[in-house]
N, C-alpha and C. Protein backbone atom coordinates (compact mmCIF):
# COMPACT_ATOMS: atom_id res chain seq x y z
N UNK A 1 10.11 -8.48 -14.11
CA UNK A 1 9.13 -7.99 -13.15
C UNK A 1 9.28 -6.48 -13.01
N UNK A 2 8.12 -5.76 -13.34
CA UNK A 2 7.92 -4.52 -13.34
C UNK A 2 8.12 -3.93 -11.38
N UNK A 3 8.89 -2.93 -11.43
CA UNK A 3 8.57 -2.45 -9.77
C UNK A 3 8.12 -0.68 -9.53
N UNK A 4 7.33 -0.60 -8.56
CA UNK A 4 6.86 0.97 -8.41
C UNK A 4 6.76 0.99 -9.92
N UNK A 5 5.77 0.37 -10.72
CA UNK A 5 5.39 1.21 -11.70
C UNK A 5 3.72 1.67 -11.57
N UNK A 6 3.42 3.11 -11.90
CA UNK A 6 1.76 3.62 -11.86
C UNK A 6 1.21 2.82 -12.82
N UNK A 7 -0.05 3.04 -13.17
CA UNK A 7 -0.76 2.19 -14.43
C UNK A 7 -0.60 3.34 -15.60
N UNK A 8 -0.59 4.36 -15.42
CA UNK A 8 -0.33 5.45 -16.33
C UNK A 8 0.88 4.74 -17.65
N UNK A 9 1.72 4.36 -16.49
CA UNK A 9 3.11 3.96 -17.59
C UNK A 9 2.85 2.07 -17.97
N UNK A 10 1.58 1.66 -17.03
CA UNK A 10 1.79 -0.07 -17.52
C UNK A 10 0.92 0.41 -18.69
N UNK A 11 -0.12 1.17 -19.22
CA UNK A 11 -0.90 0.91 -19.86
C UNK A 11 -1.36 2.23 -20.94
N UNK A 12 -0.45 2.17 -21.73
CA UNK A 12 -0.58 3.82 -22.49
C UNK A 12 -1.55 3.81 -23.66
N UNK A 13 -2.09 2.65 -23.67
CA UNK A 13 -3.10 2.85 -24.59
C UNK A 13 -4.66 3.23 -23.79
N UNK A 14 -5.18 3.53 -23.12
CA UNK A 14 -6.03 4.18 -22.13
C UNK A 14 -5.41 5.29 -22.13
N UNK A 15 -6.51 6.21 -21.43
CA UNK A 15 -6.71 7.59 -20.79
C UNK A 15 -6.15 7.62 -19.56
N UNK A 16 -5.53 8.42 -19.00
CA UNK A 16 -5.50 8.03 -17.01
C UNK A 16 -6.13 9.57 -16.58
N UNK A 17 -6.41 9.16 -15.45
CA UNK A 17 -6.84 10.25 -14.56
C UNK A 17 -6.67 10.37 -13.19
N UNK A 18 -6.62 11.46 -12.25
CA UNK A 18 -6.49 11.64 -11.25
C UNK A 18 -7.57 11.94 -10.62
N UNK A 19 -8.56 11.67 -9.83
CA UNK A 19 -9.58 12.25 -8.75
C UNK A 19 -9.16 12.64 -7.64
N UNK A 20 -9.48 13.87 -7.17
CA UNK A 20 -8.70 14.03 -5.74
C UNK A 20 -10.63 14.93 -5.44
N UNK A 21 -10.68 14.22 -3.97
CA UNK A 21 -11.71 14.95 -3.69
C UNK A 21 -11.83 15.19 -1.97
N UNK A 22 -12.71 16.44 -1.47
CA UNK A 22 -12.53 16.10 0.14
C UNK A 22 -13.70 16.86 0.71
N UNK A 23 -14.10 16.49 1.53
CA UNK A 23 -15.62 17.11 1.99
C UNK A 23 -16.18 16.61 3.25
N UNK A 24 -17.18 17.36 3.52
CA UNK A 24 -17.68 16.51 5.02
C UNK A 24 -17.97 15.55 5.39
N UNK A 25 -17.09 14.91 6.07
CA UNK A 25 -17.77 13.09 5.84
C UNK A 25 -19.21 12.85 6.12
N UNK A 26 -19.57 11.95 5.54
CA UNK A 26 -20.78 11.11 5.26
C UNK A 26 -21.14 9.94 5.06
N UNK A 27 -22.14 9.20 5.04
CA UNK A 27 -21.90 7.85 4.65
C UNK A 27 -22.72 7.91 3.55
N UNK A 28 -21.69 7.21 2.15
CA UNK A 28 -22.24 7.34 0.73
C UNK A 28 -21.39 7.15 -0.25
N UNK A 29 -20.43 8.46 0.29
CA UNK A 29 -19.59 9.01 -0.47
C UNK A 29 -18.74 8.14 -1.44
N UNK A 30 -18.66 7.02 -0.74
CA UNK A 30 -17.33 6.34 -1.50
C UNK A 30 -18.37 5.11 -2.69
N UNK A 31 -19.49 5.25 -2.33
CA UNK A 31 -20.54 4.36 -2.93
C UNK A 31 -20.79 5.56 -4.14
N UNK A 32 -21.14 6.87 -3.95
CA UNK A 32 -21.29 7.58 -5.23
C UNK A 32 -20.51 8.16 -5.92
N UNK A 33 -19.64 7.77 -5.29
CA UNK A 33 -18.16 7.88 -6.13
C UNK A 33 -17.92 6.98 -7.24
N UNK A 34 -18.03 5.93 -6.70
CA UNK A 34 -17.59 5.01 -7.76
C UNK A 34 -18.46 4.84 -8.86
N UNK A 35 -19.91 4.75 -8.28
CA UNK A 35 -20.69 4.51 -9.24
C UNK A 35 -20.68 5.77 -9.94
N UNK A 36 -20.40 6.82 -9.72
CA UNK A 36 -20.37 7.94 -11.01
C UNK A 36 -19.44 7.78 -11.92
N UNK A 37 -17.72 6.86 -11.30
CA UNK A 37 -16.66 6.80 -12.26
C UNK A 37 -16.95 5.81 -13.19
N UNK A 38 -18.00 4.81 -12.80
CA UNK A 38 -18.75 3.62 -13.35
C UNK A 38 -19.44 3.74 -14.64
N UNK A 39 -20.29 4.66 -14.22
CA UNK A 39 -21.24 5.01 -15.39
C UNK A 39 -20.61 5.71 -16.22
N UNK A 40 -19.24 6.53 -16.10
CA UNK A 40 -18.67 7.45 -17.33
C UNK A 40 -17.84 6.58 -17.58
N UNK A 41 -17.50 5.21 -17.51
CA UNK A 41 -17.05 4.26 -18.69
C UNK A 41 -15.24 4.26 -17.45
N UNK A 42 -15.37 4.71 -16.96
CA UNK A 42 -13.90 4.76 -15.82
C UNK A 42 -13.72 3.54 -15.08
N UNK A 43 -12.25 2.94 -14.70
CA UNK A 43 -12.04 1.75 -13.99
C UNK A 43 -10.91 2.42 -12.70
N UNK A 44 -11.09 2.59 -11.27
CA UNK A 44 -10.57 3.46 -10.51
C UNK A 44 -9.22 1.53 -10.11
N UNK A 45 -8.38 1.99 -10.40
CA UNK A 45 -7.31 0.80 -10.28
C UNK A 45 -6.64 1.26 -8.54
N UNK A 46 -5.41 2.16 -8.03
CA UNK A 46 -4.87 3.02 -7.15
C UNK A 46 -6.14 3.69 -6.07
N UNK A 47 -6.35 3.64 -5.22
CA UNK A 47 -6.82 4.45 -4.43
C UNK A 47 -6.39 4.48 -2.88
N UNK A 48 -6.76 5.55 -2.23
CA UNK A 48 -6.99 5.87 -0.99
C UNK A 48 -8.09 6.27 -0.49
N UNK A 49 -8.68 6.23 0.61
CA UNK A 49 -9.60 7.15 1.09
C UNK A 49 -9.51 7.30 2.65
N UNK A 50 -9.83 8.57 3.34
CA UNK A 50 -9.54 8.29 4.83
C UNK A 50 -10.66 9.30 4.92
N UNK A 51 -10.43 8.96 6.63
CA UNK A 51 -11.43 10.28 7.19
C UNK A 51 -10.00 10.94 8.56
N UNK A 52 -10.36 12.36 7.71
CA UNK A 52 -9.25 12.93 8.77
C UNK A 52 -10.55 13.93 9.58
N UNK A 53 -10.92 13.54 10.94
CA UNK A 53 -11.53 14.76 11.45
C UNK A 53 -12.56 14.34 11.27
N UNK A 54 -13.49 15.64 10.97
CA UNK A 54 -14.59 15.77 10.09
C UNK A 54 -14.65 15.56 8.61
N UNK A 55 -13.58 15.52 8.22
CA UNK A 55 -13.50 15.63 6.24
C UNK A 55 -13.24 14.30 6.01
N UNK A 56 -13.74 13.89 4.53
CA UNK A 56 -13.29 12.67 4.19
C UNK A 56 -12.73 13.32 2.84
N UNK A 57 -11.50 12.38 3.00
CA UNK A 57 -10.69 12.48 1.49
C UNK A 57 -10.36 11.36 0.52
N UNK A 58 -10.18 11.51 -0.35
CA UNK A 58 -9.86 10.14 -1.51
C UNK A 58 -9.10 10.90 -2.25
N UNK A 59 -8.15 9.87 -2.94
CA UNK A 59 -7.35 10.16 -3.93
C UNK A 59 -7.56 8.88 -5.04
N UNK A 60 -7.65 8.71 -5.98
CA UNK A 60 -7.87 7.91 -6.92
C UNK A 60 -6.89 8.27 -8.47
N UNK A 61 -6.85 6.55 -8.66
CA UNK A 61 -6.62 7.02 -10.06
C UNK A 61 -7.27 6.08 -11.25
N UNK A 62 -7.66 6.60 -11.94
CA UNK A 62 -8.64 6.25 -12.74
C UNK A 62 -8.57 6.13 -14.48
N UNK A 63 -8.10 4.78 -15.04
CA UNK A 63 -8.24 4.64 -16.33
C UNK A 63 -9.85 4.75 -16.95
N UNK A 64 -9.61 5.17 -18.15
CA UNK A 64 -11.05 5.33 -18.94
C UNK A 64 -10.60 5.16 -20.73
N UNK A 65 -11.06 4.56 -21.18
CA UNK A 65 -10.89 4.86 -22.68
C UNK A 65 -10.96 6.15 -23.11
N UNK A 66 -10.19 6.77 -24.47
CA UNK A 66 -9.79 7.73 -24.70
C UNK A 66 -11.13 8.28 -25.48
N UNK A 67 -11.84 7.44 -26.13
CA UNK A 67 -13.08 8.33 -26.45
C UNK A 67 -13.98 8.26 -25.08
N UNK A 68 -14.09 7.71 -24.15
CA UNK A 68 -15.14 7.87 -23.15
C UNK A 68 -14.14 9.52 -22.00
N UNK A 69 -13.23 9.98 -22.22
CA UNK A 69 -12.47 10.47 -21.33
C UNK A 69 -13.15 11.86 -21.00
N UNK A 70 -13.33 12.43 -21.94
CA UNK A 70 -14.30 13.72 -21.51
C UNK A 70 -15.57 13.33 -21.09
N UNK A 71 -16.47 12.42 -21.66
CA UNK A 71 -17.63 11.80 -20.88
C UNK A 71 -17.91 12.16 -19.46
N UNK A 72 -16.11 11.34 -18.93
CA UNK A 72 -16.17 11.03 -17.51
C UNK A 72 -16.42 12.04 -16.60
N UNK A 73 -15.12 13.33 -17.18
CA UNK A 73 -15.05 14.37 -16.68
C UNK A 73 -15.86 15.39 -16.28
N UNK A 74 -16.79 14.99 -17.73
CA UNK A 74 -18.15 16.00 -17.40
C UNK A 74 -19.31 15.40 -16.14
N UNK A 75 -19.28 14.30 -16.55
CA UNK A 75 -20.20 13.91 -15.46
C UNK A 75 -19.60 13.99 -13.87
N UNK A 76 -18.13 14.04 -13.75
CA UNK A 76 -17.75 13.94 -12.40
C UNK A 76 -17.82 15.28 -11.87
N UNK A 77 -17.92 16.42 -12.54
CA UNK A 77 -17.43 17.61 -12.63
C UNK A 77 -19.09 18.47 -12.47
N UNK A 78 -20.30 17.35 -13.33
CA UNK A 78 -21.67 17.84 -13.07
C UNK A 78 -22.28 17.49 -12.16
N UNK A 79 -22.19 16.22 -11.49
CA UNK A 79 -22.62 15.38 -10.89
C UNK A 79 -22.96 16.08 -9.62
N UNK A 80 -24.42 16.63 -9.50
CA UNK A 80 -24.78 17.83 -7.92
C UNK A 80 -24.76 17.14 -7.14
N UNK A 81 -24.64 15.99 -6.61
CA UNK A 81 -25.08 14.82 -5.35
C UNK A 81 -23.29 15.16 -4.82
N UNK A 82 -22.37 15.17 -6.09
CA UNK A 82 -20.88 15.65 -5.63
C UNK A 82 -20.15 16.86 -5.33
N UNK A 83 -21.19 17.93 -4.88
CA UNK A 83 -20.69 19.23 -5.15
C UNK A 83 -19.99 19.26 -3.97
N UNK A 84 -20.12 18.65 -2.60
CA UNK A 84 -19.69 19.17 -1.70
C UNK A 84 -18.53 18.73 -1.36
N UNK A 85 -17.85 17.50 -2.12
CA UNK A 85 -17.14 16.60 -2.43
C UNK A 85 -16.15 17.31 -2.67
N UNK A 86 -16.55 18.47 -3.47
CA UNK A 86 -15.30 19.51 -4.19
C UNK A 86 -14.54 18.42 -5.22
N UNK A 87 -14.88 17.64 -6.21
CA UNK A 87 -14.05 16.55 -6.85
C UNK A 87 -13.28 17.41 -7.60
N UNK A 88 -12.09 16.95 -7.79
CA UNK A 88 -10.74 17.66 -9.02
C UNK A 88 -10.55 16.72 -9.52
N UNK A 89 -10.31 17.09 -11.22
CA UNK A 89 -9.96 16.31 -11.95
C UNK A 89 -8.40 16.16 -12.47
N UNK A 90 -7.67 15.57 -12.48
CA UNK A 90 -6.24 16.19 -13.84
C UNK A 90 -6.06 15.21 -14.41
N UNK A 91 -5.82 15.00 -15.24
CA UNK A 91 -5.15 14.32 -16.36
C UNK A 91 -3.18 13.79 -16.30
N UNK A 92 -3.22 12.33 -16.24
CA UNK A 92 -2.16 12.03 -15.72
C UNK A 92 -1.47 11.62 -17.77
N UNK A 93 -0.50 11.53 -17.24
CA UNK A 93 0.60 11.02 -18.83
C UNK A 93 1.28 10.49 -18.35
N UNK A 94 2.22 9.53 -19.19
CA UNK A 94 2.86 8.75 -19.02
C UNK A 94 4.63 9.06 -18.61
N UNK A 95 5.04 8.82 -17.78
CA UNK A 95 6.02 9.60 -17.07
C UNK A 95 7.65 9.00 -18.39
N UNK A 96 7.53 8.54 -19.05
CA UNK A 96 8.87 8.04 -19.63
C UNK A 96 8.93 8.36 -21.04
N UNK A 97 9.06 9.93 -21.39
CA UNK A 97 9.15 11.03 -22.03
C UNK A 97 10.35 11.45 -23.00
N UNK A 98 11.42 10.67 -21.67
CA UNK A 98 12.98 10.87 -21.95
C UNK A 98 13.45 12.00 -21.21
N UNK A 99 12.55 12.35 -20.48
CA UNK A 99 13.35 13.23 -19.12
C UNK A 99 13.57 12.63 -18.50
N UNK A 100 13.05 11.19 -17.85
CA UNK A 100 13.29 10.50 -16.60
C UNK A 100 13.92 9.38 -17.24
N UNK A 101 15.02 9.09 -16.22
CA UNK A 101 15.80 7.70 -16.23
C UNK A 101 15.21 7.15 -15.63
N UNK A 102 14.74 5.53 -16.52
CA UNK A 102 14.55 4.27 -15.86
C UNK A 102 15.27 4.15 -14.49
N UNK A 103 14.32 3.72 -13.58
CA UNK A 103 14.48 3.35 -12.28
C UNK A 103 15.27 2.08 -12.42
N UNK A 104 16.95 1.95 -11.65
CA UNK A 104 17.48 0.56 -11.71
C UNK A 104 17.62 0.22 -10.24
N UNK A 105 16.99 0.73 -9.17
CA UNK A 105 16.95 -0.02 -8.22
C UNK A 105 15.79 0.73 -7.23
N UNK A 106 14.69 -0.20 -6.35
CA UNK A 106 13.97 -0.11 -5.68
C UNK A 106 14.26 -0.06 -4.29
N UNK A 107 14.40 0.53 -3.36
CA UNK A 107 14.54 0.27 -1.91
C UNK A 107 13.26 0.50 -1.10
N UNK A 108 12.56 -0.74 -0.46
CA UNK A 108 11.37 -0.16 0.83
C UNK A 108 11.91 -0.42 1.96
N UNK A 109 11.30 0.80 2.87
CA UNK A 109 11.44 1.24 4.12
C UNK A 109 10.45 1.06 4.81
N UNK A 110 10.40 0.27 6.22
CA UNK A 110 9.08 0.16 7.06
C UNK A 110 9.58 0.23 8.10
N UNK A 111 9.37 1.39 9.41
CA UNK A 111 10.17 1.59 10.75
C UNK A 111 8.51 1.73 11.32
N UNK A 112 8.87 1.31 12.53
CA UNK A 112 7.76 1.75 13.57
C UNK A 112 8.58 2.52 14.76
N UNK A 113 8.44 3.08 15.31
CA UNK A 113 8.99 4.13 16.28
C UNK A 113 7.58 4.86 17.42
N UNK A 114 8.51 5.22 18.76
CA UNK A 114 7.25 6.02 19.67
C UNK A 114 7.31 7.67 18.25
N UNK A 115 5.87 7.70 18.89
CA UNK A 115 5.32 8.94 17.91
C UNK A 115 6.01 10.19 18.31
N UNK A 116 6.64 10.74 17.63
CA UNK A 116 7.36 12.39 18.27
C UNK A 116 7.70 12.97 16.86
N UNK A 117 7.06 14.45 17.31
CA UNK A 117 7.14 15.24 16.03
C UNK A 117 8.85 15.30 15.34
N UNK A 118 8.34 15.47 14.15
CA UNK A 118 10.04 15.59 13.25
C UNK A 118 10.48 13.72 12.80
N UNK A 119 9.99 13.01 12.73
CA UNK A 119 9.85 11.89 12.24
C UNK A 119 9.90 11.69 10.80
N UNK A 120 8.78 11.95 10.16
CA UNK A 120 8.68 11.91 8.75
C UNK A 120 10.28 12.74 7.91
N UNK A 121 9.96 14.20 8.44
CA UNK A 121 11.33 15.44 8.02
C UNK A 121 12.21 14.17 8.18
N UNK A 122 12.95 13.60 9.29
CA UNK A 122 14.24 13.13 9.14
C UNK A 122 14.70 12.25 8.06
N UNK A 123 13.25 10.87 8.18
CA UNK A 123 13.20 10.07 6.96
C UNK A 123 13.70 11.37 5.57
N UNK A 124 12.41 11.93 5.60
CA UNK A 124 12.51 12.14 3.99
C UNK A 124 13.55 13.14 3.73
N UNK A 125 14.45 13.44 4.79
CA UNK A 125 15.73 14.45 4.53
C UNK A 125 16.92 13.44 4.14
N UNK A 126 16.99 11.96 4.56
CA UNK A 126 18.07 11.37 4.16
C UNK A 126 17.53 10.70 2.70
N UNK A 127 15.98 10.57 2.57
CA UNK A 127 16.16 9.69 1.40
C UNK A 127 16.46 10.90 0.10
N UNK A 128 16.09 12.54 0.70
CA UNK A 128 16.29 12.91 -0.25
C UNK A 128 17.41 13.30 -0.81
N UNK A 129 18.62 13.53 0.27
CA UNK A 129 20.03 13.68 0.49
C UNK A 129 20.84 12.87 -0.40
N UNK A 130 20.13 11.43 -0.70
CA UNK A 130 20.98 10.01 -1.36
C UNK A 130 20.05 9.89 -2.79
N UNK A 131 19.41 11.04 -2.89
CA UNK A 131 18.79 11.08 -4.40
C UNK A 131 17.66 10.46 -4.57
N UNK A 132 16.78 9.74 -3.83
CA UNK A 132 16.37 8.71 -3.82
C UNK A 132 15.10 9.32 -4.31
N UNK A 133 14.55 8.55 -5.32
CA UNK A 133 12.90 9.17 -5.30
C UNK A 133 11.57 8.40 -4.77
N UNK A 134 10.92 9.09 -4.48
CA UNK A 134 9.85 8.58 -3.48
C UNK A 134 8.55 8.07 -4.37
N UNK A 135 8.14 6.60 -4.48
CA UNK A 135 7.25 6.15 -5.34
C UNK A 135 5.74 6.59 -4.71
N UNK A 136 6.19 6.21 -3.38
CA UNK A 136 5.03 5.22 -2.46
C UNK A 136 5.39 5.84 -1.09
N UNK A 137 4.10 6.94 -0.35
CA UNK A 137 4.67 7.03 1.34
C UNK A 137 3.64 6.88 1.93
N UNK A 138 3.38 5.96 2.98
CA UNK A 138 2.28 6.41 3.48
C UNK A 138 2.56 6.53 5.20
N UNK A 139 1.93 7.29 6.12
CA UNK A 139 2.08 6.95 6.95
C UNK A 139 1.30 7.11 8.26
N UNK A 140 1.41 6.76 9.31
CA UNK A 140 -0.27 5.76 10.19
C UNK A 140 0.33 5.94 11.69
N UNK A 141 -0.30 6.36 12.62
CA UNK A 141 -0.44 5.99 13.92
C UNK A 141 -1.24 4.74 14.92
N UNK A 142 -0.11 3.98 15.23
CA UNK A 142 -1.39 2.90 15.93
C UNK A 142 -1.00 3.26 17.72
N UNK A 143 -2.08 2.63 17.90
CA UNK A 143 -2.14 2.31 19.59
C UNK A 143 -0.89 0.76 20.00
N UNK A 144 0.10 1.13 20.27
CA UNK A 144 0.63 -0.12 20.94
C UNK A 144 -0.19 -0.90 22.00
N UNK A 145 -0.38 -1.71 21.99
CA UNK A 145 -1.29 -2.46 23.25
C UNK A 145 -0.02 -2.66 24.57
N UNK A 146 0.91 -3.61 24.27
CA UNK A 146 1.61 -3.75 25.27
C UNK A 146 2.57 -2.53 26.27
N UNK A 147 2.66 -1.42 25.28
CA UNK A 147 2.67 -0.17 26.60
C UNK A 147 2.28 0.63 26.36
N UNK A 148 1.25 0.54 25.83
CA UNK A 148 0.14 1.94 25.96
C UNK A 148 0.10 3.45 25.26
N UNK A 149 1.68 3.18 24.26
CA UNK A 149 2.34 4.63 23.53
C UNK A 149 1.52 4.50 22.33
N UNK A 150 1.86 5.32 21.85
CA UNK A 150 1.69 5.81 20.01
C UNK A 150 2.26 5.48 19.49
N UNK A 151 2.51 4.42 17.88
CA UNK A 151 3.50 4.44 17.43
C UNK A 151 3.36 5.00 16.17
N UNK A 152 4.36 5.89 15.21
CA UNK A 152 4.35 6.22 14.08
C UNK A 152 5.01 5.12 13.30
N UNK A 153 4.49 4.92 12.00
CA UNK A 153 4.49 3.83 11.08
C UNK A 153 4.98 4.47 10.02
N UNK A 154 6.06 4.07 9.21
CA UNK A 154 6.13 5.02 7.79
C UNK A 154 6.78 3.64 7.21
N UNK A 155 5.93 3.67 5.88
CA UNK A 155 6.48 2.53 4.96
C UNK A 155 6.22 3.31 3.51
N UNK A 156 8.08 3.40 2.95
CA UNK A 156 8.12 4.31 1.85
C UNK A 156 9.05 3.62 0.65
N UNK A 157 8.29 3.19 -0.50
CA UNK A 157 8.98 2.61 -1.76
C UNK A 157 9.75 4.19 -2.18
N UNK A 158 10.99 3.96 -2.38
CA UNK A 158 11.77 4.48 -3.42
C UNK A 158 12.69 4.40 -4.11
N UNK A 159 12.94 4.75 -5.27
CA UNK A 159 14.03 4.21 -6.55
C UNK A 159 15.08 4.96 -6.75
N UNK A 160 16.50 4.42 -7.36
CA UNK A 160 17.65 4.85 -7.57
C UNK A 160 17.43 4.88 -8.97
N UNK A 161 18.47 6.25 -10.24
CA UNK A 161 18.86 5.83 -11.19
C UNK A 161 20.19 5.78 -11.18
N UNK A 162 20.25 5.81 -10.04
CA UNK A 162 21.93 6.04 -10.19
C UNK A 162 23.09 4.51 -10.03
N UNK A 163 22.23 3.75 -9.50
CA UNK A 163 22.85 2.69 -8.69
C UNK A 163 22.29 1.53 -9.11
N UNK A 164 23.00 0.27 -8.66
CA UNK A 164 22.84 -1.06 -9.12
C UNK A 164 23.21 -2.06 -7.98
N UNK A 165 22.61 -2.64 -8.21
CA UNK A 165 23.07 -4.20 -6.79
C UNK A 165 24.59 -4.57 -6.94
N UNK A 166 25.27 -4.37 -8.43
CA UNK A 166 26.64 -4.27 -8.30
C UNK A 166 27.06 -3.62 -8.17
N UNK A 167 26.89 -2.44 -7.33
CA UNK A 167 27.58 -0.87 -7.23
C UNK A 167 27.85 -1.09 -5.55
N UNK A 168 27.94 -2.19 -5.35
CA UNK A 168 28.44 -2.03 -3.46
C UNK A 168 28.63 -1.83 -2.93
N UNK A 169 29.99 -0.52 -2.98
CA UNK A 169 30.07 0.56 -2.19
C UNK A 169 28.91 1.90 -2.00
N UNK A 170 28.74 1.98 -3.03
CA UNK A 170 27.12 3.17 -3.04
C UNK A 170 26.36 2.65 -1.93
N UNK A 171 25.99 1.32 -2.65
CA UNK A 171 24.55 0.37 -1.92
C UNK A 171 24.72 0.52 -0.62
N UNK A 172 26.03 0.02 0.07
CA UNK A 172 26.28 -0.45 1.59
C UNK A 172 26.35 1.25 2.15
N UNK A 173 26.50 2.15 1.38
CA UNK A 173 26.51 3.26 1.95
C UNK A 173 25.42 4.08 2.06
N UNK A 174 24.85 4.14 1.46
CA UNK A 174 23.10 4.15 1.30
C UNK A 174 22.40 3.59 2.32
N UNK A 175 22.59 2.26 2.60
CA UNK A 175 22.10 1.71 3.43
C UNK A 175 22.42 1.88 5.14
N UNK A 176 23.60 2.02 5.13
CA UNK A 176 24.10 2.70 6.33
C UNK A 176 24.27 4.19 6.57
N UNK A 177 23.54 4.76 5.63
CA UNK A 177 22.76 6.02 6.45
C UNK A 177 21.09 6.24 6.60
N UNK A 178 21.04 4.76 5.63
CA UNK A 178 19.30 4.46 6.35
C UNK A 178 19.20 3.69 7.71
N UNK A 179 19.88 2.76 7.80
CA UNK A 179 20.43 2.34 9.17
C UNK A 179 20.39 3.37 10.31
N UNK A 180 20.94 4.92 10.28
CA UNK A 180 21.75 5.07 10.97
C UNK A 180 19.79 5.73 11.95
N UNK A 181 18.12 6.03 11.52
CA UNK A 181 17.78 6.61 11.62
C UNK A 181 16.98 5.59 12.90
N UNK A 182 17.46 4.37 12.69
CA UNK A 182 16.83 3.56 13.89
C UNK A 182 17.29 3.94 15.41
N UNK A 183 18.82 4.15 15.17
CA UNK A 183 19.12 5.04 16.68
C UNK A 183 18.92 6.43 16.74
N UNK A 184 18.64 7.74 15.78
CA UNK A 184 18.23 8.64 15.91
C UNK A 184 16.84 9.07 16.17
N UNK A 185 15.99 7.96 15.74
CA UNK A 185 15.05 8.26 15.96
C UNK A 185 14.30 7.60 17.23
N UNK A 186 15.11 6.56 17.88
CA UNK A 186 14.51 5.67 18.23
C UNK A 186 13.69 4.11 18.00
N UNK A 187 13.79 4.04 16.74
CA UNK A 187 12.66 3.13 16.19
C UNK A 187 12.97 1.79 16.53
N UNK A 188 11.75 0.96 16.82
CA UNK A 188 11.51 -0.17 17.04
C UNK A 188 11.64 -0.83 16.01
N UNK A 189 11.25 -0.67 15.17
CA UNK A 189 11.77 -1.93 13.97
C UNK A 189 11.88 -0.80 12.89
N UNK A 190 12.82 -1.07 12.26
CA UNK A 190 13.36 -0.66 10.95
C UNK A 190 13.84 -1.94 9.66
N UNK A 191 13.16 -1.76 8.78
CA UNK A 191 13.17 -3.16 7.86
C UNK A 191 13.43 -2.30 6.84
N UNK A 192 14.51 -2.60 5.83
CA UNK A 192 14.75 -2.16 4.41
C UNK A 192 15.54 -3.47 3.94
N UNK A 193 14.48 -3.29 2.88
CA UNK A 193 14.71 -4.31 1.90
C UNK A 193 14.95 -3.81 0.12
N UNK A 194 15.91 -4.32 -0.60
CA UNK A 194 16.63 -3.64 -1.79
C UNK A 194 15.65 -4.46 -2.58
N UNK A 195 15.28 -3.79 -3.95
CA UNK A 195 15.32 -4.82 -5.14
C UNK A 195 15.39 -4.18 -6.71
N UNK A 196 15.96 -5.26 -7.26
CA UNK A 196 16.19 -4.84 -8.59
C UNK A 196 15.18 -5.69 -10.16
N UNK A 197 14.93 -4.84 -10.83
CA UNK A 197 14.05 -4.88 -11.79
C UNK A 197 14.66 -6.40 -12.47
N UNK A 198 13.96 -7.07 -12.40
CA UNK A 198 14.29 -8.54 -13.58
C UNK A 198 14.23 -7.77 -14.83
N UNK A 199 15.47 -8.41 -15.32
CA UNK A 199 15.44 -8.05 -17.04
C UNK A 199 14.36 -8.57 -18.02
């Protein structure tokens, strides 16, 4: 079982691509979006889209066959109904080059906590402290109903090359300085869960 892998690296015989686009929200956008990645022969697998504010943003990622790949680009890049969209294109590759070590262990993180600035910084100062690399972050404010606060949400996949489920002292130590952010920060639930790649 494959884990935190992009499609870039499941599927190297395709093209990949990145769309990143952001503009005044509207209602459409995500309808002429697609159908433009549609018609240039593109299959959008990964996405996001939000509305922050006034702006709406998307991030996408987008396989296409390697002769349809400039096709796409041109049309996403001509396409006037998208100008205000500001769409960017880049071109993604396949990350396992032989600079990067295979990922041998996965750890996700999901804490809910009252909302107070410096939250995210602390997380991502210990995962980055223990080497850890960050696959997957996303993170969300809800309305608690039962007392009426804010809560910040962060649920973040990231991988070890350094470590193994038989490395126990690392692991338990790792883990008990992810532990340690439920009383620093306050958080209401803190869930981390380990896993390792089936051979």
């Amino acid at each position: 079982e494959k884990f935190y892998t992009c499609p870039a690296d499941l599927d190297p015989t395709l093209s990949h691509v990145c769309v990143s686009a952001s503009g005044p929200d509207r209602v459409g956008w995500v309808s002429l979006l697609a159908k433009s990645i549609e018609e240039g022969g593109g299959n959008v697998t990964h996405s996001k889209m939000v509305r922050l504010g006034q702006e709406f943003t998307v991030l996408m990622h987008v396989s296409v066959s390697p002769e349809k790949h400039r096709q796409l680009v041109r049309l996403l890049r001509d396409e006037q109904d998208l100008e205000e969209l500001n769409v960017k294109i880049s071109s993604l590759t396949r990350r396992e080059t032989g600079l990067y070590a295979r990922p041998t262990l996965g750890i996700r993180i999901h804490c809910v906590g009252e909302d107070r600035p410096g939250m995210l910084a602390k997380i991502a100062s210990i995962i980055s402290e223990k080497n850890l690399s960050v696959e997957d972050l996303t993170t969300e404010l809800r309305y608690n109903k039962q007392n009426g606060r804010r809560d910040f949400v962060v649920n973040v996949d990231c991988t070890s090359q350094e470590i193994e489920l038989k490395d126990e002292d690392k692991l338990h130590a790792i883990l008990g300085d992810l532990e340690t952010l439920k009383g620093d920060l306050g958080l209401e639930i803190l869930d981390i869960r380990v896993h390792q790649e089936l051979s």
